[in-house]
PDB file of N, CA and C in Angstrom:
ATOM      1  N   UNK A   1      83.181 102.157  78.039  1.00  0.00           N
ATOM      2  CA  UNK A   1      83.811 101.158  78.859  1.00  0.00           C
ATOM      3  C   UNK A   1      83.891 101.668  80.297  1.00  0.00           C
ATOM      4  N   UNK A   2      83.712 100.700  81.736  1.00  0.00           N
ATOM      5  CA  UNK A   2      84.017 100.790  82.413  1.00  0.00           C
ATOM      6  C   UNK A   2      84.659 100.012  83.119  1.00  0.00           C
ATOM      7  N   UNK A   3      85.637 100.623  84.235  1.00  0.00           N
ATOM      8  CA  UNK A   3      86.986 100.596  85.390  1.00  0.00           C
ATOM      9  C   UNK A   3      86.336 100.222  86.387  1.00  0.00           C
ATOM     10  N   UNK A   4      87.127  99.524  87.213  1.00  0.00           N
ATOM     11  CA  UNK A   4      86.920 100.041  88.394  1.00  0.00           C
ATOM     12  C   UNK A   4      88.447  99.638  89.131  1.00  0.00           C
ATOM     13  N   UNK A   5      88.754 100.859  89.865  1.00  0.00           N
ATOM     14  CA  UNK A   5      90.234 100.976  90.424  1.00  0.00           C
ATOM     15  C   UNK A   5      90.144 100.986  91.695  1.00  0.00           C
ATOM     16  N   UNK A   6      91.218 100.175  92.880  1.00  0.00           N
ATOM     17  CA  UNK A   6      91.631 100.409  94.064  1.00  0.00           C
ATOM     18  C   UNK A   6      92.504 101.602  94.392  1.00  0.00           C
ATOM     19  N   UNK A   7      91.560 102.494  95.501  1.00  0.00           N
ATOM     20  CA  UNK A   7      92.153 103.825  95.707  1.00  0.00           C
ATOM     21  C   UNK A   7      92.608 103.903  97.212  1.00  0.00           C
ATOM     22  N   UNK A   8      93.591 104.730  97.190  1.00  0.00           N
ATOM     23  CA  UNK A   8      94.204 104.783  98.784  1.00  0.00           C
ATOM     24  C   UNK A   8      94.421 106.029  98.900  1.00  0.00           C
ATOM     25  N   UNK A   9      92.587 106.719  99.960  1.00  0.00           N
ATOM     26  CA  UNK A   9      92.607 108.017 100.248  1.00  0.00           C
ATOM     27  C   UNK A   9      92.127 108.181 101.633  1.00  0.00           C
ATOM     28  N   UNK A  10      92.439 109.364 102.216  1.00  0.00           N
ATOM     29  CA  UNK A  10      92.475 109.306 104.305  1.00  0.00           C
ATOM     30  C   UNK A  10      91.080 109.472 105.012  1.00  0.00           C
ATOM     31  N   UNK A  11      90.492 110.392 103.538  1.00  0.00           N
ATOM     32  CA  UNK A  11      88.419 111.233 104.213  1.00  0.00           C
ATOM     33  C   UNK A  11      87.953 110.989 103.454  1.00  0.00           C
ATOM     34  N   UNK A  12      86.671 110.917 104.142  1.00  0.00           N
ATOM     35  CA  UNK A  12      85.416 111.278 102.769  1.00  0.00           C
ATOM     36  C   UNK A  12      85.277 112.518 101.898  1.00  0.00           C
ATOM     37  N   UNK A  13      86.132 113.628 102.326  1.00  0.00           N
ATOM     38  CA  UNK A  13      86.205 114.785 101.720  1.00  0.00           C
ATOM     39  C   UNK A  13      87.255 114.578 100.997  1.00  0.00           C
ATOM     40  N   UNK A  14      88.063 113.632 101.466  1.00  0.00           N
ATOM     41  CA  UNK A  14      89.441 114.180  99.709  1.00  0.00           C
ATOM     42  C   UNK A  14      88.350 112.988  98.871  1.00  0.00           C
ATOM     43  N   UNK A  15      87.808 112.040  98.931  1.00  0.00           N
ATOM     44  CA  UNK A  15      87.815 111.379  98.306  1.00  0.00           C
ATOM     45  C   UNK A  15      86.275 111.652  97.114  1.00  0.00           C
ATOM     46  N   UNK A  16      85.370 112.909  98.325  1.00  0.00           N
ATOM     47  CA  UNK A  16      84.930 114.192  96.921  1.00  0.00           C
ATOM     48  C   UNK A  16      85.637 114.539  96.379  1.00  0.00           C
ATOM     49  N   UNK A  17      86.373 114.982  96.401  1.00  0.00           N
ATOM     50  CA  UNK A  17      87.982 115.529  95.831  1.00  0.00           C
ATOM     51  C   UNK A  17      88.078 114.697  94.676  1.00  0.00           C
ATOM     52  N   UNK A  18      88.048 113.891  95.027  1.00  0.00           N
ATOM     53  CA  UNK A  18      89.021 112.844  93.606  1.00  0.00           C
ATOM     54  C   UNK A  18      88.204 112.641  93.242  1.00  0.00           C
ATOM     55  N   UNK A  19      86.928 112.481  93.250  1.00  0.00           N
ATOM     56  CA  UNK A  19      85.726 112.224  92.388  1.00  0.00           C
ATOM     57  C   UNK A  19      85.437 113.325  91.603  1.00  0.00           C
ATOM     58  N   UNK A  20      85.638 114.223  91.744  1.00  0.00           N
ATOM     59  CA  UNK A  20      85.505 115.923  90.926  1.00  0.00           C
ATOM     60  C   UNK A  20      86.396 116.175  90.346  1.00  0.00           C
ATOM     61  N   UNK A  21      88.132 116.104  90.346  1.00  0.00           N
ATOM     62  CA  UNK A  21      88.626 115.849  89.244  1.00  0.00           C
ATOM     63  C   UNK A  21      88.757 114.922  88.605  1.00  0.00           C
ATOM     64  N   UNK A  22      88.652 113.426  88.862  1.00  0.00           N
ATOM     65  CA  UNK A  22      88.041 112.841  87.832  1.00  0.00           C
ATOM     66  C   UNK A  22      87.625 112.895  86.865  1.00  0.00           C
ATOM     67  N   UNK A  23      86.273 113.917  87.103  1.00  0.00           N
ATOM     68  CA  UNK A  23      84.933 113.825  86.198  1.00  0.00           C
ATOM     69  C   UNK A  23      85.431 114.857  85.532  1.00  0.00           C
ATOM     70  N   UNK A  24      86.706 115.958  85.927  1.00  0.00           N
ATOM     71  CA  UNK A  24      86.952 116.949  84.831  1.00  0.00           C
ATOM     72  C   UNK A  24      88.394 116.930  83.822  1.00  0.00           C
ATOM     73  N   UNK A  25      88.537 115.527  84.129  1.00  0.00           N
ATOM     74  CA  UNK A  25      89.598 114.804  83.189  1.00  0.00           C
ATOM     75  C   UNK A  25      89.072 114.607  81.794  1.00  0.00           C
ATOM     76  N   UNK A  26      90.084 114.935  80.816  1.00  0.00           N
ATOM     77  CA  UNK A  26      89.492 114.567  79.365  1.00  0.00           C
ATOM     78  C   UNK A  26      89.346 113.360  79.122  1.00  0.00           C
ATOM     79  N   UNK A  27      89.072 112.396  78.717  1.00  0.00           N
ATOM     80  CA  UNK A  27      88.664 111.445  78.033  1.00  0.00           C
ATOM     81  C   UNK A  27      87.643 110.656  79.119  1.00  0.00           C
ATOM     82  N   UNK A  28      87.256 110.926  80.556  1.00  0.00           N
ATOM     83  CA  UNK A  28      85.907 110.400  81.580  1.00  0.00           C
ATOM     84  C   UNK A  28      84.539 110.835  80.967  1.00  0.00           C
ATOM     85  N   UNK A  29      84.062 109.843  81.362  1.00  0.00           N
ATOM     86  CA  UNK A  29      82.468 110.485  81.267  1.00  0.00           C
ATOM     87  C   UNK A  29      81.745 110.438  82.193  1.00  0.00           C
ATOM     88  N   UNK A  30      82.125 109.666  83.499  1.00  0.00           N
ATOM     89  CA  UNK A  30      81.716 110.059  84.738  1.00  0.00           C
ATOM     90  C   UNK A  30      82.920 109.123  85.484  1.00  0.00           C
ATOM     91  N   UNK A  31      82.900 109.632  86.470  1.00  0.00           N
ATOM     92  CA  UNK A  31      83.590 109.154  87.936  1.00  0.00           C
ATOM     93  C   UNK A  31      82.904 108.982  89.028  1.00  0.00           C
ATOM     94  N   UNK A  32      83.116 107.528  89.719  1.00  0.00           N
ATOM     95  CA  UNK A  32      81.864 108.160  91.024  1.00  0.00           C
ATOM     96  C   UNK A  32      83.501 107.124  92.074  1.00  0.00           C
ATOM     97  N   UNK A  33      83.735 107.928  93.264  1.00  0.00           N
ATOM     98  CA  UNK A  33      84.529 107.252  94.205  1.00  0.00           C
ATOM     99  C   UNK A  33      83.556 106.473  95.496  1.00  0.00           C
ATOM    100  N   UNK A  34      84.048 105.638  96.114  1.00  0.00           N
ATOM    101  CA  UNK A  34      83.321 105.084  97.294  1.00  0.00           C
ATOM    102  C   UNK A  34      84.113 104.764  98.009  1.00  0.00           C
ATOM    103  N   UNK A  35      84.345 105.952  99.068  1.00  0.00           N
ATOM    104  CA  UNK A  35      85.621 106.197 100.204  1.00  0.00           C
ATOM    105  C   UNK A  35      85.397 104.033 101.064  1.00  0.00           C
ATOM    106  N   UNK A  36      83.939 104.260 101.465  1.00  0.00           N
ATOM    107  CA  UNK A  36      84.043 102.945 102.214  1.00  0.00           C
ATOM    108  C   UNK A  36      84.779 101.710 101.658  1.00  0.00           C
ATOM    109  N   UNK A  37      84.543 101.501 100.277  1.00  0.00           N
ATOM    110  CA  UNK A  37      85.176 100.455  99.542  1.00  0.00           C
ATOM    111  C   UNK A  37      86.807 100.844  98.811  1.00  0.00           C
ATOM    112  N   UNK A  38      86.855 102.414  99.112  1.00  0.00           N
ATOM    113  CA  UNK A  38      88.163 102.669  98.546  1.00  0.00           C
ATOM    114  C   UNK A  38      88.445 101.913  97.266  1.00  0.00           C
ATOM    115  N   UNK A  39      86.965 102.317  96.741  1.00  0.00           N
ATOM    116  CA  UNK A  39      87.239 102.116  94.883  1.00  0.00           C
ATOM    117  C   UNK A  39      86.625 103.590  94.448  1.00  0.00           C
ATOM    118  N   UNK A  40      87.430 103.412  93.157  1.00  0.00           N
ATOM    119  CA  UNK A  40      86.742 104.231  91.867  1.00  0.00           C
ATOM    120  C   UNK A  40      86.336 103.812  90.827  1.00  0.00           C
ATOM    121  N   UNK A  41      85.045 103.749  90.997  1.00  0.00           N
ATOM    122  CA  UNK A  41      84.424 103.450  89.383  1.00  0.00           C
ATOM    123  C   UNK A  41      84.782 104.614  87.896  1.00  0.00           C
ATOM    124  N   UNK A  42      85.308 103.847  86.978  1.00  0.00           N
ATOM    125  CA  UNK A  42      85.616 105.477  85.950  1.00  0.00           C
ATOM    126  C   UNK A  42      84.754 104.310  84.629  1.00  0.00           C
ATOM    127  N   UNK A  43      84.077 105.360  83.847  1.00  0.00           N
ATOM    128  CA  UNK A  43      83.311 105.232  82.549  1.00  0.00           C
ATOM    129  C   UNK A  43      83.803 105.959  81.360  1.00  0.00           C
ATOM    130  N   UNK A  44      84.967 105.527  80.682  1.00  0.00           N
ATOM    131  CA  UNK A  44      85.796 106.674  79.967  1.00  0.00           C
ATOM    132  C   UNK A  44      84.660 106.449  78.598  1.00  0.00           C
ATOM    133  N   UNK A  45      84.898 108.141  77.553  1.00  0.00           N
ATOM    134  CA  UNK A  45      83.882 108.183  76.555  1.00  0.00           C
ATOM    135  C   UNK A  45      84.847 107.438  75.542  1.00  0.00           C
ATOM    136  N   UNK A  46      83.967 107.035  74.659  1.00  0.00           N
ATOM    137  CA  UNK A  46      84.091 106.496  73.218  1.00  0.00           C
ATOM    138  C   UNK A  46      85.346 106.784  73.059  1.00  0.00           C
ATOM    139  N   UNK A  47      86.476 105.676  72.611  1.00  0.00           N
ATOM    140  CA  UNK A  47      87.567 105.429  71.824  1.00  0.00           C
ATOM    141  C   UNK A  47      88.701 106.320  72.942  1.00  0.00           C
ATOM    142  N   UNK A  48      88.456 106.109  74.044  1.00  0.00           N
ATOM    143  CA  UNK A  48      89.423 106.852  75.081  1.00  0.00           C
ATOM    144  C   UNK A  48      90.152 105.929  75.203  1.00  0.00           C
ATOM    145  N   UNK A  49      91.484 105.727  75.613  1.00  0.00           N
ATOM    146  CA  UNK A  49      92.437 104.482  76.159  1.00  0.00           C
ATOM    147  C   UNK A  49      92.555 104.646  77.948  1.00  0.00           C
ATOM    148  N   UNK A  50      92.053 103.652  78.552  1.00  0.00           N
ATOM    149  CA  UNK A  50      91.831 103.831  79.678  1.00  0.00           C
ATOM    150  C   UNK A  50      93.482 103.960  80.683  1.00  0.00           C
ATOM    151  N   UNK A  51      94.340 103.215  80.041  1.00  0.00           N
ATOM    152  CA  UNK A  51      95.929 103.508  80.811  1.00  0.00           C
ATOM    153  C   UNK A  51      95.767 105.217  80.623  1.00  0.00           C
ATOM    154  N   UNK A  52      96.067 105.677  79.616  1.00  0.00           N
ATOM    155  CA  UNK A  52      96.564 107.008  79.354  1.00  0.00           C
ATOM    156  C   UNK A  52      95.321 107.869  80.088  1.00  0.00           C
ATOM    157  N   UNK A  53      94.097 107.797  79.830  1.00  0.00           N
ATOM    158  CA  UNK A  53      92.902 108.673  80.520  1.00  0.00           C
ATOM    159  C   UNK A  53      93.846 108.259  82.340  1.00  0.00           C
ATOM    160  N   UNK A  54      93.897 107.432  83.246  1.00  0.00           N
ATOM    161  CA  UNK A  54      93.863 107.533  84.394  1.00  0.00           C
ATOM    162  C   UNK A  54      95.325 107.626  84.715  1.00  0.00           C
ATOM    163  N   UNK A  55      96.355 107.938  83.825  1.00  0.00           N
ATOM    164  CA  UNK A  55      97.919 108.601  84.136  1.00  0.00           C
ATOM    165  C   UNK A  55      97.147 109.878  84.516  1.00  0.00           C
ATOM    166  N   UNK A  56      96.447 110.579  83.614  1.00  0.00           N
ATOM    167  CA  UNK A  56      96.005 112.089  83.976  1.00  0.00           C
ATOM    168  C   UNK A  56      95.086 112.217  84.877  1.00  0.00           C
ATOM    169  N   UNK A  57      94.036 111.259  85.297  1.00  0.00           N
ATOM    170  CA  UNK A  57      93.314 111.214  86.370  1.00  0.00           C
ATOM    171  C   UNK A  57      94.028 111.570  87.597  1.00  0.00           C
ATOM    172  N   UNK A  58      95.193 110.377  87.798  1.00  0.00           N
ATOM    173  CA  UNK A  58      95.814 110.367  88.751  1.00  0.00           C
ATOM    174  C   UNK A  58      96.673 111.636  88.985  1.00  0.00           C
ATOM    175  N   UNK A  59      97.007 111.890  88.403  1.00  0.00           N
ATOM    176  CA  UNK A  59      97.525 113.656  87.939  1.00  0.00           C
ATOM    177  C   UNK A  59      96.633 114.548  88.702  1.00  0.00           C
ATOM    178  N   UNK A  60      95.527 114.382  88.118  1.00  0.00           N
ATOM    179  CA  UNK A  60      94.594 115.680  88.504  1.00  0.00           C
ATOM    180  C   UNK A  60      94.381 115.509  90.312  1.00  0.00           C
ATOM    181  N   UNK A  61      94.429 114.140  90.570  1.00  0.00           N
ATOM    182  CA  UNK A  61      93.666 114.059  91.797  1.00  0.00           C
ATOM    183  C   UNK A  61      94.893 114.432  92.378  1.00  0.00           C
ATOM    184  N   UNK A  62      96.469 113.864  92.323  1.00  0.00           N
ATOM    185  CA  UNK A  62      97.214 114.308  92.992  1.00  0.00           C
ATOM    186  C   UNK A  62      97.373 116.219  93.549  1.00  0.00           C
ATOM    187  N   UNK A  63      96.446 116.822  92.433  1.00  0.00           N
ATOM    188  CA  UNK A  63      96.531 118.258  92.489  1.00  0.00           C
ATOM    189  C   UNK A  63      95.771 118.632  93.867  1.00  0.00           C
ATOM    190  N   UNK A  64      94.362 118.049  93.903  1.00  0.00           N
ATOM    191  CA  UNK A  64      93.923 118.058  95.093  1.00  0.00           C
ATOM    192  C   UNK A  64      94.286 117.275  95.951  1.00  0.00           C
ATOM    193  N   UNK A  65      95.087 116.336  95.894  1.00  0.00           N
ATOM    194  CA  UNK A  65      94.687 115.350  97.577  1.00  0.00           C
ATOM    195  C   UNK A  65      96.021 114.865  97.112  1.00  0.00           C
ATOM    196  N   UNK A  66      97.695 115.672  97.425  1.00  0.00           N
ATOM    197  CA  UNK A  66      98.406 115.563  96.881  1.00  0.00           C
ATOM    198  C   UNK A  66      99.232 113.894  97.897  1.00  0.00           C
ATOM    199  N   UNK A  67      98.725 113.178  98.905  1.00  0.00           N
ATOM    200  CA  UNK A  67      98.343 111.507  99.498  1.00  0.00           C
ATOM    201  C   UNK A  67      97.610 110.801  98.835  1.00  0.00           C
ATOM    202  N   UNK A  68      97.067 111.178  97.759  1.00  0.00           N
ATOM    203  CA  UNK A  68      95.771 109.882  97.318  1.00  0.00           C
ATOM    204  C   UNK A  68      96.834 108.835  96.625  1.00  0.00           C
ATOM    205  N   UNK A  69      96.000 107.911  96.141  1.00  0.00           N
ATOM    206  CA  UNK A  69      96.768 107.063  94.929  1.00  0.00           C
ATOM    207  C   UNK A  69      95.343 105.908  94.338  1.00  0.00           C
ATOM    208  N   UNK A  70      95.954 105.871  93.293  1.00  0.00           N
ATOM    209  CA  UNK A  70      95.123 105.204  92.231  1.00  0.00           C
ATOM    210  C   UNK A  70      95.611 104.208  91.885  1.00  0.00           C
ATOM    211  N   UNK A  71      95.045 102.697  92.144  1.00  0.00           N
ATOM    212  CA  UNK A  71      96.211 101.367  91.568  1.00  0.00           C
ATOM    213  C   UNK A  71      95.735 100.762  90.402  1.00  0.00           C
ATOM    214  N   UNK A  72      96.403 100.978  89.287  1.00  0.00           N
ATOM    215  CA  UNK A  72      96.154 100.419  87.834  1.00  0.00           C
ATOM    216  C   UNK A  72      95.843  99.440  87.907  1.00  0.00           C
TER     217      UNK A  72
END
């Protein structure tokens, strides 16, 4: 299955950022961000629940880019 989420981040470098932990969140199978459109596309694997996978997304990214945000 795939997402796609409205994100509110400041560079194109945090928003590598949030695309790289993303992709090292458990239940993703890829992440790709697009600072210009300030979306995130997420592709969670087989039988993942997408609320609970992007509580921890949002988690992880807060680790790096502790301004970002992710809107459910």
């Amino acid at each position: 299955m795939k997402k796609t989420y409205k994100i509110e981040v400041d560079c194109a470098n945090c928003a590598n950022k949030m695309e790289e932990a993303a992709k090292k969140t458990a239940g993703v199978k890829d992440a790709v961000v697009n600072f210009m459109a300030l979306k995130m596309s997420v592709e969670f694997e087989e039988g993942a629940l997408p609320e609970t996978v992007m509580k921890e997304v949002l988690k992880n990214c807060k680790v790096v880019e502790d301004d970002c945000e992710i809107y459910f």
